[in-house]
PDB file of N, CA and C in Angstrom:
ATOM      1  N   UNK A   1       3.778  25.065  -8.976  1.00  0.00           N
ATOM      2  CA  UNK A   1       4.262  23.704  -8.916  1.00  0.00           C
ATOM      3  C   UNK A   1       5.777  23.741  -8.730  1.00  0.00           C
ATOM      4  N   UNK A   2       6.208  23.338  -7.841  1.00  0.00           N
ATOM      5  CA  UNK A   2       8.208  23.117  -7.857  1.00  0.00           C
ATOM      6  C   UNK A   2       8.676  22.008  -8.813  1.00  0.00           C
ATOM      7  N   UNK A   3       9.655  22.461  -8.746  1.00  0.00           N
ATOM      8  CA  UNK A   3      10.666  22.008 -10.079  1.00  0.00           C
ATOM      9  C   UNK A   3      11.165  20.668  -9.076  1.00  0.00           C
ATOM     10  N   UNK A   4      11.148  19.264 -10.085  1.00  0.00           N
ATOM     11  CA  UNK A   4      12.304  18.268  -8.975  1.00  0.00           C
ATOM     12  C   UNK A   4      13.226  18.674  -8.522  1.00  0.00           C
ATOM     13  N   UNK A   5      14.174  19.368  -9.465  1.00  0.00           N
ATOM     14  CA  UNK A   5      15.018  19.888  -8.479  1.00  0.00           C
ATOM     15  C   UNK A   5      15.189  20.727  -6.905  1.00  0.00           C
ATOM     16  N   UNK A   6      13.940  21.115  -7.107  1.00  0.00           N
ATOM     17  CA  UNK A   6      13.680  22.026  -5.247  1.00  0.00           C
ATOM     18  C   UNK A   6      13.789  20.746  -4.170  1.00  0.00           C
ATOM     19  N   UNK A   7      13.261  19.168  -4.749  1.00  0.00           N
ATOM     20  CA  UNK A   7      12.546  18.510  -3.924  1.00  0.00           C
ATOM     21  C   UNK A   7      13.958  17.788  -3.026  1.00  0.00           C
ATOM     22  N   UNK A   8      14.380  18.187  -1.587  1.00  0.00           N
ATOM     23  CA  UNK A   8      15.199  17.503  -0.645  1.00  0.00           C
ATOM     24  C   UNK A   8      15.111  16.533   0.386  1.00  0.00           C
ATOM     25  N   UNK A   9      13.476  15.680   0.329  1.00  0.00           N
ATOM     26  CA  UNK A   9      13.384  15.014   0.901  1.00  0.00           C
ATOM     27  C   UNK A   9      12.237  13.813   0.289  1.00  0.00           C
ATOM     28  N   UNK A  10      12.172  12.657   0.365  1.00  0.00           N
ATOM     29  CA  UNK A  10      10.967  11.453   0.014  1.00  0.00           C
ATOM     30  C   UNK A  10      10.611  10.644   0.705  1.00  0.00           C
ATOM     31  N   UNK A  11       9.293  10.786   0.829  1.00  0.00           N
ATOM     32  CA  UNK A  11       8.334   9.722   1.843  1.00  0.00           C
ATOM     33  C   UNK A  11       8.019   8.776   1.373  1.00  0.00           C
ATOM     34  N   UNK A  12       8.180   7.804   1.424  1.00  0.00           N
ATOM     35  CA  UNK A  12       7.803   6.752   1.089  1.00  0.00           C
ATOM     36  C   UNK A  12       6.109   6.040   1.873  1.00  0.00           C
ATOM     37  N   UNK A  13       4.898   5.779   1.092  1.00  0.00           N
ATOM     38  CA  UNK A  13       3.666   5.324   1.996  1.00  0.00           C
ATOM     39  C   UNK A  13       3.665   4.550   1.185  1.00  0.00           C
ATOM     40  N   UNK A  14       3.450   3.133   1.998  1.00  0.00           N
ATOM     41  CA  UNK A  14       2.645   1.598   1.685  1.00  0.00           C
ATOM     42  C   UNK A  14       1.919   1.156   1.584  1.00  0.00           C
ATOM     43  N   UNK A  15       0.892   0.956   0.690  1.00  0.00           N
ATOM     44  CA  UNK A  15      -0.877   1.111   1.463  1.00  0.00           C
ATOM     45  C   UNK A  15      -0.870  -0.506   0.716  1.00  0.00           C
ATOM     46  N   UNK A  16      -1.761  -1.528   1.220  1.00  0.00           N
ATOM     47  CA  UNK A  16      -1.796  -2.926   1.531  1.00  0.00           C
ATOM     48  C   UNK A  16      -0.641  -3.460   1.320  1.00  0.00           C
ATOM     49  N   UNK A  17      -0.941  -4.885   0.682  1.00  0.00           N
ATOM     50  CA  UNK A  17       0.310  -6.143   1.050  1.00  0.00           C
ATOM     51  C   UNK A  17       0.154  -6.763  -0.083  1.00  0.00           C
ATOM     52  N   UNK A  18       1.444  -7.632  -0.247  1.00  0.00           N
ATOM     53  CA  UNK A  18       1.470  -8.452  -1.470  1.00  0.00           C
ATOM     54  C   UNK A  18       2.661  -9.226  -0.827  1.00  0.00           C
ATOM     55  N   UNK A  19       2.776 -10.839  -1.627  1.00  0.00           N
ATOM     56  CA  UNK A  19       3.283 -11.613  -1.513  1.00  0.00           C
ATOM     57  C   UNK A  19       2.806 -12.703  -0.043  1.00  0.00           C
ATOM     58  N   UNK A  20       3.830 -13.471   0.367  1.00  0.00           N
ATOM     59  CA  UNK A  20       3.521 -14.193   1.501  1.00  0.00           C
ATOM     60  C   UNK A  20       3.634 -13.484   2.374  1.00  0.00           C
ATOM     61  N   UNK A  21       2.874 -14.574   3.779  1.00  0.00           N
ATOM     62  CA  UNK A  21       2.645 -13.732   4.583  1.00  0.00           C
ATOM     63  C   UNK A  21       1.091 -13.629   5.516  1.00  0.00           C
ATOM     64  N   UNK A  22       1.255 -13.166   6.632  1.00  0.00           N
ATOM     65  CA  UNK A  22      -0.652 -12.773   6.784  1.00  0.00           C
ATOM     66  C   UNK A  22      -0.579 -11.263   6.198  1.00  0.00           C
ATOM     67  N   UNK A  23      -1.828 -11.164   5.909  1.00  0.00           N
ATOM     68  CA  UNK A  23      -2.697  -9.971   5.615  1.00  0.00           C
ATOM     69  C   UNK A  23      -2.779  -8.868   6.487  1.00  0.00           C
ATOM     70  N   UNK A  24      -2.486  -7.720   5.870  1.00  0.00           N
ATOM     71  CA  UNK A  24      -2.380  -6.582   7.130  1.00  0.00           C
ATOM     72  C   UNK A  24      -3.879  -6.522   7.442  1.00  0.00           C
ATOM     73  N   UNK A  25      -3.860  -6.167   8.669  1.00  0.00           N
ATOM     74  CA  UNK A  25      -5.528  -5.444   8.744  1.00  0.00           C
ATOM     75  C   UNK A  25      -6.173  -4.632   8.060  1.00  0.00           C
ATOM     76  N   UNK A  26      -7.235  -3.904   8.284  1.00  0.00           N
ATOM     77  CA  UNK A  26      -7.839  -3.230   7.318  1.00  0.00           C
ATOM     78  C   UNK A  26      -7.419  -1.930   7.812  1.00  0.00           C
ATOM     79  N   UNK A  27      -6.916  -1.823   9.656  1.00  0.00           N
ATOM     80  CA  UNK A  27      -6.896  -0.645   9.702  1.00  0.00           C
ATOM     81  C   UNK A  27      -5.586   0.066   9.315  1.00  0.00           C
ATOM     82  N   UNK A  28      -4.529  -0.863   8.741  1.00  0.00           N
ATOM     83  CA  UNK A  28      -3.151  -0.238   8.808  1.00  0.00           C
ATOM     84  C   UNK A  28      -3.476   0.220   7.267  1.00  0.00           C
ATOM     85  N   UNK A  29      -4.069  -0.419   6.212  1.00  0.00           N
ATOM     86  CA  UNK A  29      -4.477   0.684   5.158  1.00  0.00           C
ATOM     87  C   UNK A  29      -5.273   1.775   5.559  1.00  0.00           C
ATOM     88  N   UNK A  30      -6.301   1.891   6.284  1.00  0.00           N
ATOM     89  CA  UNK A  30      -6.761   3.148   6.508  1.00  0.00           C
ATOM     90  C   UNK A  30      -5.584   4.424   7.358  1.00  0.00           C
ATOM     91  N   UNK A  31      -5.034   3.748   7.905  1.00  0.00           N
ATOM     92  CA  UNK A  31      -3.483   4.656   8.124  1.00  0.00           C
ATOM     93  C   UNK A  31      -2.914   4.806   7.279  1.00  0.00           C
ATOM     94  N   UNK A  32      -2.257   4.320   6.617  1.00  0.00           N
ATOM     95  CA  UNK A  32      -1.418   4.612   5.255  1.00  0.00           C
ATOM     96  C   UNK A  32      -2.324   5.433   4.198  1.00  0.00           C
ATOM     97  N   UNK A  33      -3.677   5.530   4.053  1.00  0.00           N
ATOM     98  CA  UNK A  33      -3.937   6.294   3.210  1.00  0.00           C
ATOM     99  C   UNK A  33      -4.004   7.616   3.347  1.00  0.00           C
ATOM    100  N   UNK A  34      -4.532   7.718   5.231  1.00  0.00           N
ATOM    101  CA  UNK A  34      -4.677   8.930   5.645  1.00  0.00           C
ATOM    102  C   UNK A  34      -3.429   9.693   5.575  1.00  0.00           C
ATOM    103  N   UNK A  35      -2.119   8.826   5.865  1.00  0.00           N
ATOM    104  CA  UNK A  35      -1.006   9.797   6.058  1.00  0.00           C
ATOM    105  C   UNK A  35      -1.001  10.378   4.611  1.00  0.00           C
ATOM    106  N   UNK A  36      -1.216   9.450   3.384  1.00  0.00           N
ATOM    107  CA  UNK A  36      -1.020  10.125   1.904  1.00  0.00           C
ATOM    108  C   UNK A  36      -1.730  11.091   1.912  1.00  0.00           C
ATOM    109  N   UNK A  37      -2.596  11.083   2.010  1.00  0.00           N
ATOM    110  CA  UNK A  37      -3.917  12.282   2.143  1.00  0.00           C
ATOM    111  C   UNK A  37      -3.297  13.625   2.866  1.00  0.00           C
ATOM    112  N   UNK A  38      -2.536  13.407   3.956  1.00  0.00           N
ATOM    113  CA  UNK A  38      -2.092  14.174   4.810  1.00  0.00           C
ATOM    114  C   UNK A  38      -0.680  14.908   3.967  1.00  0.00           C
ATOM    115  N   UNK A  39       0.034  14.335   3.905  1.00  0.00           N
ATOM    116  CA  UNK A  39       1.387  14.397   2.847  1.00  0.00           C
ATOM    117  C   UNK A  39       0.943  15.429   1.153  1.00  0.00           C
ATOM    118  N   UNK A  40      -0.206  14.786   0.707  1.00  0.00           N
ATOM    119  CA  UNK A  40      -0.853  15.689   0.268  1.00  0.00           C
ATOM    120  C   UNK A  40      -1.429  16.942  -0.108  1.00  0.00           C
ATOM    121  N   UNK A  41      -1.492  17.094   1.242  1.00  0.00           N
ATOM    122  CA  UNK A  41      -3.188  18.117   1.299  1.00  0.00           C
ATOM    123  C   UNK A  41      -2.720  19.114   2.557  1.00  0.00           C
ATOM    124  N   UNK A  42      -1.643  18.685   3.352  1.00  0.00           N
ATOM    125  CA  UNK A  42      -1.235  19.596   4.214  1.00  0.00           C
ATOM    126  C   UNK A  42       0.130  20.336   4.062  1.00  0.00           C
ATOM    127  N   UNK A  43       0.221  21.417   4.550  1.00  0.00           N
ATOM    128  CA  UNK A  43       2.348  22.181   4.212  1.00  0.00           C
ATOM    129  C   UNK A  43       2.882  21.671   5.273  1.00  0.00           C
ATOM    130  N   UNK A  44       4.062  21.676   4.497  1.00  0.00           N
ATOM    131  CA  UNK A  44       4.669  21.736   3.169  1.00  0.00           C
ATOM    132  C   UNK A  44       3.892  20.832   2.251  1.00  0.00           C
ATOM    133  N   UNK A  45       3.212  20.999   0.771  1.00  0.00           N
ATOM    134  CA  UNK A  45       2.762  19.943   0.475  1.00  0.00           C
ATOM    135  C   UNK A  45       3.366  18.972  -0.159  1.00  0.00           C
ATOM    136  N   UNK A  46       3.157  17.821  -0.380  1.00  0.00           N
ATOM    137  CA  UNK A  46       3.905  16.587  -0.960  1.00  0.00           C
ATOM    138  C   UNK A  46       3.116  17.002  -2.252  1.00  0.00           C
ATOM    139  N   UNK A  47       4.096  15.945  -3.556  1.00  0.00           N
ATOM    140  CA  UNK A  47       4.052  15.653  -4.987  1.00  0.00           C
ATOM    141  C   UNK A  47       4.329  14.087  -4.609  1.00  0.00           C
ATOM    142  N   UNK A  48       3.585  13.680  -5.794  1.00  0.00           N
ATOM    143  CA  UNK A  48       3.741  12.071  -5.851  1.00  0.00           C
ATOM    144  C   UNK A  48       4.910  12.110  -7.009  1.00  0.00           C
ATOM    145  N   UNK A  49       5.725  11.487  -6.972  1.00  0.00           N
ATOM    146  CA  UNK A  49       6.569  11.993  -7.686  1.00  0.00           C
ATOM    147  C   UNK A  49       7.200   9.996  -8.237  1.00  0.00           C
ATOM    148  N   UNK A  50       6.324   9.031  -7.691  1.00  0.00           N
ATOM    149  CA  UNK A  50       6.649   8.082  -8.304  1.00  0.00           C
ATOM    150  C   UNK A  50       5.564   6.767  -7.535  1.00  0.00           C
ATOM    151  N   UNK A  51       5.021   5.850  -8.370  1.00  0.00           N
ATOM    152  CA  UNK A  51       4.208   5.131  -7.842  1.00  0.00           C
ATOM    153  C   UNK A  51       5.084   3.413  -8.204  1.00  0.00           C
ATOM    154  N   UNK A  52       5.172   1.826  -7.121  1.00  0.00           N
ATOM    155  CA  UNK A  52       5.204   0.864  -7.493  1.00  0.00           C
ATOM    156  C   UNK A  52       3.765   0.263  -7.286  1.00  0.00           C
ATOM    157  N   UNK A  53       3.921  -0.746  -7.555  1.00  0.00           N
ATOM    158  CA  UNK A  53       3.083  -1.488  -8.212  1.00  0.00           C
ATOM    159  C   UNK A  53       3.000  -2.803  -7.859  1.00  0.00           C
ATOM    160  N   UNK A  54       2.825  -3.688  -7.298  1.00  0.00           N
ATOM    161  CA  UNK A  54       3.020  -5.500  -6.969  1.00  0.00           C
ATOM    162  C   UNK A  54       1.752  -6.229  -6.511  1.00  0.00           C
ATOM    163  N   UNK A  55       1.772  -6.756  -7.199  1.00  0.00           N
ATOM    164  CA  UNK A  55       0.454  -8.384  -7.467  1.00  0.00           C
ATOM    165  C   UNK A  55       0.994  -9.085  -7.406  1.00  0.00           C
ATOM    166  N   UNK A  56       0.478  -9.988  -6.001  1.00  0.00           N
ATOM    167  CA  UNK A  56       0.383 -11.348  -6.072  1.00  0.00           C
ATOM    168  C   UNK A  56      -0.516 -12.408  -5.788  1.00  0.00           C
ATOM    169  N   UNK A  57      -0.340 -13.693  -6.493  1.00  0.00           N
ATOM    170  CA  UNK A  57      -1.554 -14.326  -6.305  1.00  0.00           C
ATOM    171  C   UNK A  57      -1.277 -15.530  -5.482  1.00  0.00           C
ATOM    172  N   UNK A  58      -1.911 -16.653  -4.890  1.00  0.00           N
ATOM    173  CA  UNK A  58      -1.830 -17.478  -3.725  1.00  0.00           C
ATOM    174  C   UNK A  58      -2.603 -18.304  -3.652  1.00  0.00           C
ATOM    175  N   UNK A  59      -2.596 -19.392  -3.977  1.00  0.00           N
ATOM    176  CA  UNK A  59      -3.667 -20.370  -3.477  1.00  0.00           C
ATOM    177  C   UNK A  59      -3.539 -21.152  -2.385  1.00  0.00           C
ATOM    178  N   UNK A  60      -4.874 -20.777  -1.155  1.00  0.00           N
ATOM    179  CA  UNK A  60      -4.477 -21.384  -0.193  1.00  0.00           C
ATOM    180  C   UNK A  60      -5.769 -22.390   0.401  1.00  0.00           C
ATOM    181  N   UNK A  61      -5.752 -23.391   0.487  1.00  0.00           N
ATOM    182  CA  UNK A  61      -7.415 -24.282   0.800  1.00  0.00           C
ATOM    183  C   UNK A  61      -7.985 -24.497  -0.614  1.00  0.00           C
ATOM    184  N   UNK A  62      -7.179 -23.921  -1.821  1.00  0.00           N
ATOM    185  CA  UNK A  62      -8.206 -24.770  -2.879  1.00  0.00           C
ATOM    186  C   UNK A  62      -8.297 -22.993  -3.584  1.00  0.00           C
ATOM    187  N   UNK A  63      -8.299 -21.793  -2.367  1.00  0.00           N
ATOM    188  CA  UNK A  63      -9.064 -20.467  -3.194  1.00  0.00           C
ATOM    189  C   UNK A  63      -7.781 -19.844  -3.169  1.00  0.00           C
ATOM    190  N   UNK A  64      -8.223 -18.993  -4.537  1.00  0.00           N
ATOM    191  CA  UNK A  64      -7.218 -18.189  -5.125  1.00  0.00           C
ATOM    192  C   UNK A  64      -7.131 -16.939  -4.701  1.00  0.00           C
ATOM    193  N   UNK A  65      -6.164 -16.512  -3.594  1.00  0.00           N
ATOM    194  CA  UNK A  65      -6.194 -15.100  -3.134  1.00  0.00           C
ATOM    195  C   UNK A  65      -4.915 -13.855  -4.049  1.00  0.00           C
ATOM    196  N   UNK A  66      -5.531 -12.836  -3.921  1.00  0.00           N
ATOM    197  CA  UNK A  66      -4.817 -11.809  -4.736  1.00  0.00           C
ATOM    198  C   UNK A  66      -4.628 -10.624  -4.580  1.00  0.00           C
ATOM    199  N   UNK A  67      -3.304 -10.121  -3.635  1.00  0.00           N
ATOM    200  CA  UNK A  67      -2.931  -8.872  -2.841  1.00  0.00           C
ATOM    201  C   UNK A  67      -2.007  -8.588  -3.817  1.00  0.00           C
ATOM    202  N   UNK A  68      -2.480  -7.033  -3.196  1.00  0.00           N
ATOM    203  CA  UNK A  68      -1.529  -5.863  -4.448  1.00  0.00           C
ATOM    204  C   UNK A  68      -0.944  -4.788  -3.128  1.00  0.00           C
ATOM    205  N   UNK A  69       0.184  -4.314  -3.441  1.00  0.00           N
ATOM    206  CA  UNK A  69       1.087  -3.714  -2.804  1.00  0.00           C
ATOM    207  C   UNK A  69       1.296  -2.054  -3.287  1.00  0.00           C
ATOM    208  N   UNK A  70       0.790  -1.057  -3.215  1.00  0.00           N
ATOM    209  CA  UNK A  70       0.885   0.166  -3.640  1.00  0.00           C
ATOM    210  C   UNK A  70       2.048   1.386  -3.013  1.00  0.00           C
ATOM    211  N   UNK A  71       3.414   1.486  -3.234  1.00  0.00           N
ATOM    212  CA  UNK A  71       3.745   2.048  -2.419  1.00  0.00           C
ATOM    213  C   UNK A  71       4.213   3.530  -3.467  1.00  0.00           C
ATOM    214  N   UNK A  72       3.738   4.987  -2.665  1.00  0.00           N
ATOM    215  CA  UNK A  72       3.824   5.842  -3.565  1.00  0.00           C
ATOM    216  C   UNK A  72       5.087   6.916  -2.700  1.00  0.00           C
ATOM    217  N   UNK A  73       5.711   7.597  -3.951  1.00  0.00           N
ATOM    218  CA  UNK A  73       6.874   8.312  -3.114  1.00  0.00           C
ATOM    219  C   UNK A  73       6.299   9.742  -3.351  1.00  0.00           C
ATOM    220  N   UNK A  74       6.601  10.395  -2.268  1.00  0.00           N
ATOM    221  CA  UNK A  74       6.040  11.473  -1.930  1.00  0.00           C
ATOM    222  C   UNK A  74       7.294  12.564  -1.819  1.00  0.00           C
ATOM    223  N   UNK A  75       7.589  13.225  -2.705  1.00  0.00           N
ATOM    224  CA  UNK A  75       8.777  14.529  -2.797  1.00  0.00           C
ATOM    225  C   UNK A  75       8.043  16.078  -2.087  1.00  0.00           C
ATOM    226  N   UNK A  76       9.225  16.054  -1.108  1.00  0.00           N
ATOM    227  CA  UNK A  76       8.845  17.491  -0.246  1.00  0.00           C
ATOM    228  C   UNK A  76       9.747  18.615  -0.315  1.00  0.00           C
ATOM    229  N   UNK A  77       9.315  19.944  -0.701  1.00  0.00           N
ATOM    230  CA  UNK A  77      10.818  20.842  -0.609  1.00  0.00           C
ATOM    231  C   UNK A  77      11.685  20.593   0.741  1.00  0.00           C
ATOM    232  N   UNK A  78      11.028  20.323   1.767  1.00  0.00           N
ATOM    233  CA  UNK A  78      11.654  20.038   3.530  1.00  0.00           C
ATOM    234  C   UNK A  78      10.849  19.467   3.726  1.00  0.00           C
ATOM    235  N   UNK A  79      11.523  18.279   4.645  1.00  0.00           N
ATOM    236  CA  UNK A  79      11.134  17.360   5.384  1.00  0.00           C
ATOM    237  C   UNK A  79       9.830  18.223   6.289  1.00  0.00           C
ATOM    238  N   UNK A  80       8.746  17.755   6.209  1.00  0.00           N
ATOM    239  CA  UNK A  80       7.667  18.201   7.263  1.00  0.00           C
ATOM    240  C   UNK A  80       7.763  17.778   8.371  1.00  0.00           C
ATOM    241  N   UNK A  81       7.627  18.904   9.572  1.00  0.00           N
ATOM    242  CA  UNK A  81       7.644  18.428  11.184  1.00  0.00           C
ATOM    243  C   UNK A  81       6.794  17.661  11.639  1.00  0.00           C
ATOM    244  N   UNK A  82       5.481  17.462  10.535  1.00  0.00           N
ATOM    245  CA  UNK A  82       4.228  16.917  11.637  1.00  0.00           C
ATOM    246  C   UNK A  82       5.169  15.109  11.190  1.00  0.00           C
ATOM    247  N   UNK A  83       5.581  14.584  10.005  1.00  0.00           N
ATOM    248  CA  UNK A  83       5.858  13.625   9.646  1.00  0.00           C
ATOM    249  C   UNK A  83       6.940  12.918  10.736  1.00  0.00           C
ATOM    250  N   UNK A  84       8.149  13.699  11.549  1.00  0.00           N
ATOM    251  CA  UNK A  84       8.304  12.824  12.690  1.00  0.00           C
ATOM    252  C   UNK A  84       9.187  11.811  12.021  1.00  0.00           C
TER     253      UNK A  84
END
């Protein structure tokens, strides 16, 4: 496991939406999860090294809608090439 201190670079991934606004599609979360997955699971590998958090709620036509916003930071010893 590396020490924070090794870690010289952070990714930041967004996976859904919160607040106003339209609704992302379904497929831009299935992107955002894959890249975590990827950030993950491929080298250099990523550490989650910090998670936010955001709920919000909306009433629109009478119904109560309720998007949450997950964005997790991802610490790398070096920036990975496939990440671009």
């Amino acid at each position: 496991m590396t020490d924070l201190a090794d870690i010289t670079y952070v990714h930041r991934v967004r996976i859904g939406g919160a607040g106003a606004g339209p609704s992302a599609p379904d497929g831009d979360g299935d992107a955002a999860a894959a890249l975590l997955n990827r950030c993950l699971a491929e080298r250099p590998r990523g550490r989650i090294l910090a998670v936010e958090k955001e709920v919000a709620t909306e009433t629109i036509g009478g119904e109560q809608l309720t998007r949450q916003l997950i964005v997790y930071h991802v610490g790398f010893q070096r920036r990975p090439a496939w990440l671009g």
